[in-house]
Protein backbone atom coordinates (compact mmCIF):
# COMPACT_ATOMS: atom_id res chain seq x y z
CA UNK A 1 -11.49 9.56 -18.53
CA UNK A 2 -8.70 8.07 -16.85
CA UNK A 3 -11.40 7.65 -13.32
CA UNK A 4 -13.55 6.09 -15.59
CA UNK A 5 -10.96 3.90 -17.08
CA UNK A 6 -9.46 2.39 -13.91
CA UNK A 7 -13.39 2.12 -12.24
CA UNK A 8 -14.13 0.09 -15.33
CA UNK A 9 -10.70 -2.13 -14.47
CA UNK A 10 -11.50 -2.38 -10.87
CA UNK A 11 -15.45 -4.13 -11.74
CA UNK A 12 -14.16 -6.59 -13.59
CA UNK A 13 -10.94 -7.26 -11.35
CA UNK A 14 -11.76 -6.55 -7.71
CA UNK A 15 -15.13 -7.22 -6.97
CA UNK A 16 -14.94 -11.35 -7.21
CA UNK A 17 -12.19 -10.56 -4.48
CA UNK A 18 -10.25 -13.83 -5.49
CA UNK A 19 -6.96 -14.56 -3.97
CA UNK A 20 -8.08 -11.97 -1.02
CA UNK A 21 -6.26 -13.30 2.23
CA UNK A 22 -3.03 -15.18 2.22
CA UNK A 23 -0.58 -16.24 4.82
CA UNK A 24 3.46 -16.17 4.80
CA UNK A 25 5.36 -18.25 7.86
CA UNK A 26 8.84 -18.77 6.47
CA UNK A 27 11.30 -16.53 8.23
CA UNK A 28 13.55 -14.66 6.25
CA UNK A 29 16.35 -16.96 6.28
CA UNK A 30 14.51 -19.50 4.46
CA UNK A 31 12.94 -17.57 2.08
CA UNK A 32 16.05 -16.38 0.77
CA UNK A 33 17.25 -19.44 0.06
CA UNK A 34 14.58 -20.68 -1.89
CA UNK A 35 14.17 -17.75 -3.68
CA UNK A 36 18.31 -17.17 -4.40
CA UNK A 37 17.68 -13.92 -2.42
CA UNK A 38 20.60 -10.97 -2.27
CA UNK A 39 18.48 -9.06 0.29
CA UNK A 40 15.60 -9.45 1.57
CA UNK A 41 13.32 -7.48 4.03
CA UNK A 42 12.87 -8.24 7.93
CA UNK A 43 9.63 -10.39 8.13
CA UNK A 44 7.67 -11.76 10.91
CA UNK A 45 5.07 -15.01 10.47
CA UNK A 46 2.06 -13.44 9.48
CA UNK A 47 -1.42 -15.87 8.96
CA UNK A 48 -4.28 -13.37 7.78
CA UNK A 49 -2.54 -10.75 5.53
CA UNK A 50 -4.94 -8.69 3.74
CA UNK A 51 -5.19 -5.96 0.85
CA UNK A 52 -3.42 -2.70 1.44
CA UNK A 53 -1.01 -4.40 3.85
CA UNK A 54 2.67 -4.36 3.89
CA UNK A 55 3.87 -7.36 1.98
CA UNK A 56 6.57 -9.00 0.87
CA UNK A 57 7.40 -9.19 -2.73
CA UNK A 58 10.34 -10.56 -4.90
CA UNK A 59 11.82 -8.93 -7.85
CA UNK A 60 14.43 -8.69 -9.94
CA UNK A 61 17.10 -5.54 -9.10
CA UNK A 62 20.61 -4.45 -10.13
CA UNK A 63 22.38 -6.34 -7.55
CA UNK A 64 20.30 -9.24 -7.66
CA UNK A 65 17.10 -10.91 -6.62
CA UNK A 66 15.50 -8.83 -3.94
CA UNK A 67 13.02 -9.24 -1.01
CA UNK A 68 11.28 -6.50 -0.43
CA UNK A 69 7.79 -4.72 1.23
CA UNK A 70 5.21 -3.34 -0.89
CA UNK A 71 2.04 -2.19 -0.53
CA UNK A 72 -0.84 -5.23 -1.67
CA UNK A 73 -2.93 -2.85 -4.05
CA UNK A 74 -1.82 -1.87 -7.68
CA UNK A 75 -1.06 1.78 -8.21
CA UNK A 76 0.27 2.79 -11.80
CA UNK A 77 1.80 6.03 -12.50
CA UNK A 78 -1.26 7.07 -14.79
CA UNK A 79 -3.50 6.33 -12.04
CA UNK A 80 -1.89 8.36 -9.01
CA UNK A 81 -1.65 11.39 -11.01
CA UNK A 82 -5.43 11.41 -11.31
CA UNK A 83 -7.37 12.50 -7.90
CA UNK A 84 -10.62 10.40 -9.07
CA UNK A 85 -8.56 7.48 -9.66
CA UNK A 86 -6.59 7.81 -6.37
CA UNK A 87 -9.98 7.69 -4.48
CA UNK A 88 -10.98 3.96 -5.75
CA UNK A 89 -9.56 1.19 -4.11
CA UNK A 90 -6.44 -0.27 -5.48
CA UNK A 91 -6.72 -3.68 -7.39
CA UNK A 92 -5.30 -6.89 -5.33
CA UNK A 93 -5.59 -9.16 -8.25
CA UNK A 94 -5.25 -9.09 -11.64
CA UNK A 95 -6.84 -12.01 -14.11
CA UNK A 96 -4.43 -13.54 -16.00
CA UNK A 97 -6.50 -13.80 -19.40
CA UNK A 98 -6.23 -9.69 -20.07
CA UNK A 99 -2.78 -8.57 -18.57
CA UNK A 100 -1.76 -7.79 -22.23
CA UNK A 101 -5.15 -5.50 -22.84
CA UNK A 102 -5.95 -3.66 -19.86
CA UNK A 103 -4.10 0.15 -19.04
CA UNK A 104 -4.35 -1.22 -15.03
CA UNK A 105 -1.80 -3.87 -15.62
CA UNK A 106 -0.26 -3.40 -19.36
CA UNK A 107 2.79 -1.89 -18.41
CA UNK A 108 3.68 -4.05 -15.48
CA UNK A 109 3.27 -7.08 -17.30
CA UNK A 110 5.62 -6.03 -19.83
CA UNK A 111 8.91 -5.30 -17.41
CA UNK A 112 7.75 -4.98 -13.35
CA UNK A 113 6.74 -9.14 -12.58
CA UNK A 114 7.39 -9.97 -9.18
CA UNK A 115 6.52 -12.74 -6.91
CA UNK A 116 4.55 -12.87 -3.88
CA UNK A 117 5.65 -15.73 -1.43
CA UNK A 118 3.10 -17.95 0.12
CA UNK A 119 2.98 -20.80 2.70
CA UNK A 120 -1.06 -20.70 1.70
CA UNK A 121 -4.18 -18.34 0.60
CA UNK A 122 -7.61 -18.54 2.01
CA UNK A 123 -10.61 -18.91 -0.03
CA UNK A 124 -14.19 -18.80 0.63
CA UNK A 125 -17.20 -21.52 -0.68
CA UNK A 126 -20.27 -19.73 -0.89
CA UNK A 127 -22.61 -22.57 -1.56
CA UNK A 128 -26.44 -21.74 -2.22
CA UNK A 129 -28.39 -21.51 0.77
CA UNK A 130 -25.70 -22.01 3.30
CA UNK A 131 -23.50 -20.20 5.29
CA UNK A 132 -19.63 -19.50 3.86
CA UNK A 133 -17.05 -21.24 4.13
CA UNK A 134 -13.30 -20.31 4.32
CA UNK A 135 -10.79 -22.60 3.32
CA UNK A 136 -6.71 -22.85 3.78
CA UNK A 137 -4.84 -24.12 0.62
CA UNK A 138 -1.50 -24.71 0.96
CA UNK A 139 1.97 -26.75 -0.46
CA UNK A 140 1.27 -30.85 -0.68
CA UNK A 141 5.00 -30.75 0.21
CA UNK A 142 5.10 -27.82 3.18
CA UNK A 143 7.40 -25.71 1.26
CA UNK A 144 5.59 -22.32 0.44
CA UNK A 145 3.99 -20.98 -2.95
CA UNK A 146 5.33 -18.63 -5.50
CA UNK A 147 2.62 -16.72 -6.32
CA UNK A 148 2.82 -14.50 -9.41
CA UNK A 149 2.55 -10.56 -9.20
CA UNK A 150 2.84 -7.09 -10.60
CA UNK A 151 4.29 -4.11 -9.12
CA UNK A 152 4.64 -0.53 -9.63
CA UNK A 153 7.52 1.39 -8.07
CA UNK A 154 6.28 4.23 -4.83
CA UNK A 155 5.01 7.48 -5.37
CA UNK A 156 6.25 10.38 -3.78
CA UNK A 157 8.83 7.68 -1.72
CA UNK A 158 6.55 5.72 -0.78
CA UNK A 159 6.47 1.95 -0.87
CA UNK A 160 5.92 0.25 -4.06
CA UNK A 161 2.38 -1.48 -4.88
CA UNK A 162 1.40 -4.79 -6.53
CA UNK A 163 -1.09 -7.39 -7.01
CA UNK A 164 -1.69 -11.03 -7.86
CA UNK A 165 -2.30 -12.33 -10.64
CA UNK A 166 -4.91 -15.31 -10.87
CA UNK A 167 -6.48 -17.87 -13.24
CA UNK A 168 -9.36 -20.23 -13.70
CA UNK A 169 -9.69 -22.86 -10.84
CA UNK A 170 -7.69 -26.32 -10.89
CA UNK A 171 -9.77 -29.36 -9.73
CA UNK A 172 -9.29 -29.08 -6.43
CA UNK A 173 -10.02 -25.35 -6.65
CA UNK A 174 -13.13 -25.94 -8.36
CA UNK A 175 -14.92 -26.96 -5.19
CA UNK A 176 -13.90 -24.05 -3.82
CA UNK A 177 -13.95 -21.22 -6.00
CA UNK A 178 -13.48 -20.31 -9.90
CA UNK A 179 -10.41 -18.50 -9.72
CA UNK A 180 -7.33 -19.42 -7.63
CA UNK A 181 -3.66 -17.70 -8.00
CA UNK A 182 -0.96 -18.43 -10.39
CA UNK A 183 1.18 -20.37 -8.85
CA UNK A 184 4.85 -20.70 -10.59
CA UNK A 185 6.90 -23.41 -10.27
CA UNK A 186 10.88 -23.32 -9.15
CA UNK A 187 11.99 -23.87 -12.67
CA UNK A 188 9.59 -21.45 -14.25
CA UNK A 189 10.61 -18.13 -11.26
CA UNK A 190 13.68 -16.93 -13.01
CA UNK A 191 11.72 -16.56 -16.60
CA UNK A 192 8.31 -14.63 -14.45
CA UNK A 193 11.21 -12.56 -12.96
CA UNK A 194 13.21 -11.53 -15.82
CA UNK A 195 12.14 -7.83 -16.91
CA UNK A 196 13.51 -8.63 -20.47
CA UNK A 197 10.96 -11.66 -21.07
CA UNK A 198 8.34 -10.55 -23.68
CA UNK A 199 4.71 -11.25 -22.53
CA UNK A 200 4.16 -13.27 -25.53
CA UNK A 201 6.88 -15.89 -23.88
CA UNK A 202 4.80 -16.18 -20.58
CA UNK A 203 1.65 -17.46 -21.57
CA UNK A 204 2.41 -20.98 -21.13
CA UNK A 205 2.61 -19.66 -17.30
CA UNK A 206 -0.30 -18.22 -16.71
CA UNK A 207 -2.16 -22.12 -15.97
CA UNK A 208 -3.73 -23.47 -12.84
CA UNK A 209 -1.18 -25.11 -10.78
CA UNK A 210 -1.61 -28.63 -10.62
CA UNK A 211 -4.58 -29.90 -8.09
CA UNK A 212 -2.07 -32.91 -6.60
CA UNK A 213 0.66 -30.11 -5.27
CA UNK A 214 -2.13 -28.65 -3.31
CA UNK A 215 -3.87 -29.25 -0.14
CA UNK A 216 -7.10 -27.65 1.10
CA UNK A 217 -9.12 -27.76 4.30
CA UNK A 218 -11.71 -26.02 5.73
CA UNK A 219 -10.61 -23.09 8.79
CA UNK A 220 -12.30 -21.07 11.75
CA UNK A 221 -14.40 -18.15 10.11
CA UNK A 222 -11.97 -16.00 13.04
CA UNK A 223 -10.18 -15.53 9.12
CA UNK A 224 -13.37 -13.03 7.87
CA UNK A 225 -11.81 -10.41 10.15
CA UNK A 226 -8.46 -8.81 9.58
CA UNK A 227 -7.58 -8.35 12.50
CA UNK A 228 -7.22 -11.78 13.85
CA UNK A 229 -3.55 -12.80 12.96
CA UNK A 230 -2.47 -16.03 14.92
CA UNK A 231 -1.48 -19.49 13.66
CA UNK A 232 -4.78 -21.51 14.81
CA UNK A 233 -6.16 -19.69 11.96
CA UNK A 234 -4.75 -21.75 9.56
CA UNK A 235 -5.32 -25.07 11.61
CA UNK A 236 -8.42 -27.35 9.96
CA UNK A 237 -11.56 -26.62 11.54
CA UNK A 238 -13.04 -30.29 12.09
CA UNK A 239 -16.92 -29.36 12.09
CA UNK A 240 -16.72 -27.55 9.03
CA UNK A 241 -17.37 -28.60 5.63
């Protein structure tokens, strides 16, 4: 039951892969003083990160606010003790809308937010009849996203996992796609972060970022492929459309 339980979580929350590539640029220094870091993890620019990559997360801890790697693919403690569940793929994103109702991401919504730092995400236009089309989206103002996540603590000491969590399209999202990531703004990070907010205080969050703090262009398909990871990627791509 439990397989069947997370399979029926992954349909509805993995296969519109939404919010599937993202890249982070800041060094570490920088990062932790946006984010009013303790500690954080050593990072290097990175400009196609992908799902079950390392990546670097921010959470609340006992000594502080924390940097930290974790694995980009939700595994709950139900779910690794359950070999049929182990063998599906590990969710990257989880909708907004049902955090509250569904066993994948219950829990973690409850106590274990995090946030996933961002200088931009890619997303892809598949318009009828033509090829598709990946776009960058990134900070209006250069400064780098705060992307709202979930995590799980390791298994077995191993890393911990997490996801991100996404919502309908803004305007300028619209073009592009239906869903984009929540995207939290400086004020609202301490509130996300704070295990001891109730659920029921964090709707108000869980909004499309507004469409004038965001930029979007169109970028080199070289993104499709995980393995490219090298700053043109994220340059504008002036053919494309």
């Amino acid at each position: 039951m439990v397989g069947i339980r997370l399979f029926e979580v992954f349909a509805v929350n993995i296969m519109p892969a939404m919010c599937g590539r993202y890249a982070l640029n800041q060094n570490a220094h920088d990062l932790a003083r946006v984010f009013s870091l303790v500690a954080i993890a050593d990072v290097a620019p990175r400009f196609n990160i992908a799902p079950s990559m390392p990546v670097l997360a921010i959470r609340e801890a006992p000594q502080g606010r924390v940097g930290e790697l974790m694995t980009w693919g939700l595994e709950p403690a139900w779910a690794s003790k359950d070999p049929e569940a182990r063998r599906l793929p590990k969710p990257i994103n989880a909708r907004a809308e049902t955090l509250a109702q569904r066993p994948m991401f219950r829990q973690a919504f409850r106590s274990r937010r995090c946030i996933l730092p961002a200088s931009g995400f890619y997303e892809w236009r598949r318009p009828p009849g033509a090829p598709t089309q990946p776009f960058y989206i990134h900070p209006a103002d250069g400064t780098v996203f705060a992307l709202a996540g979930l995590y799980e603590p390791g298994r077995d000491g191993g890393p911990a996992t997490c996801c991100i969590v996404t919502t309908e399209a803004n305007e300028l999202m619209a073009k592009i796609h239906d869903r984009m990531p929540v995207i939290l703004d400086a004020a609202d990070v301490a509130r996300w972060l704070d295990p001891n907010t109730a659920p029921a205080d964090l709707a108000a969050l869980l909004v499309p970022a507004p469409a004038d703090e965001m930029l979007a262009h169109p970028v080199s398909t070289r993104v499709n492929a995980a393995r490219n990871d090298e700053p043109a990627l994220i340059e504008p791509e002036p053919d494309a459309g």
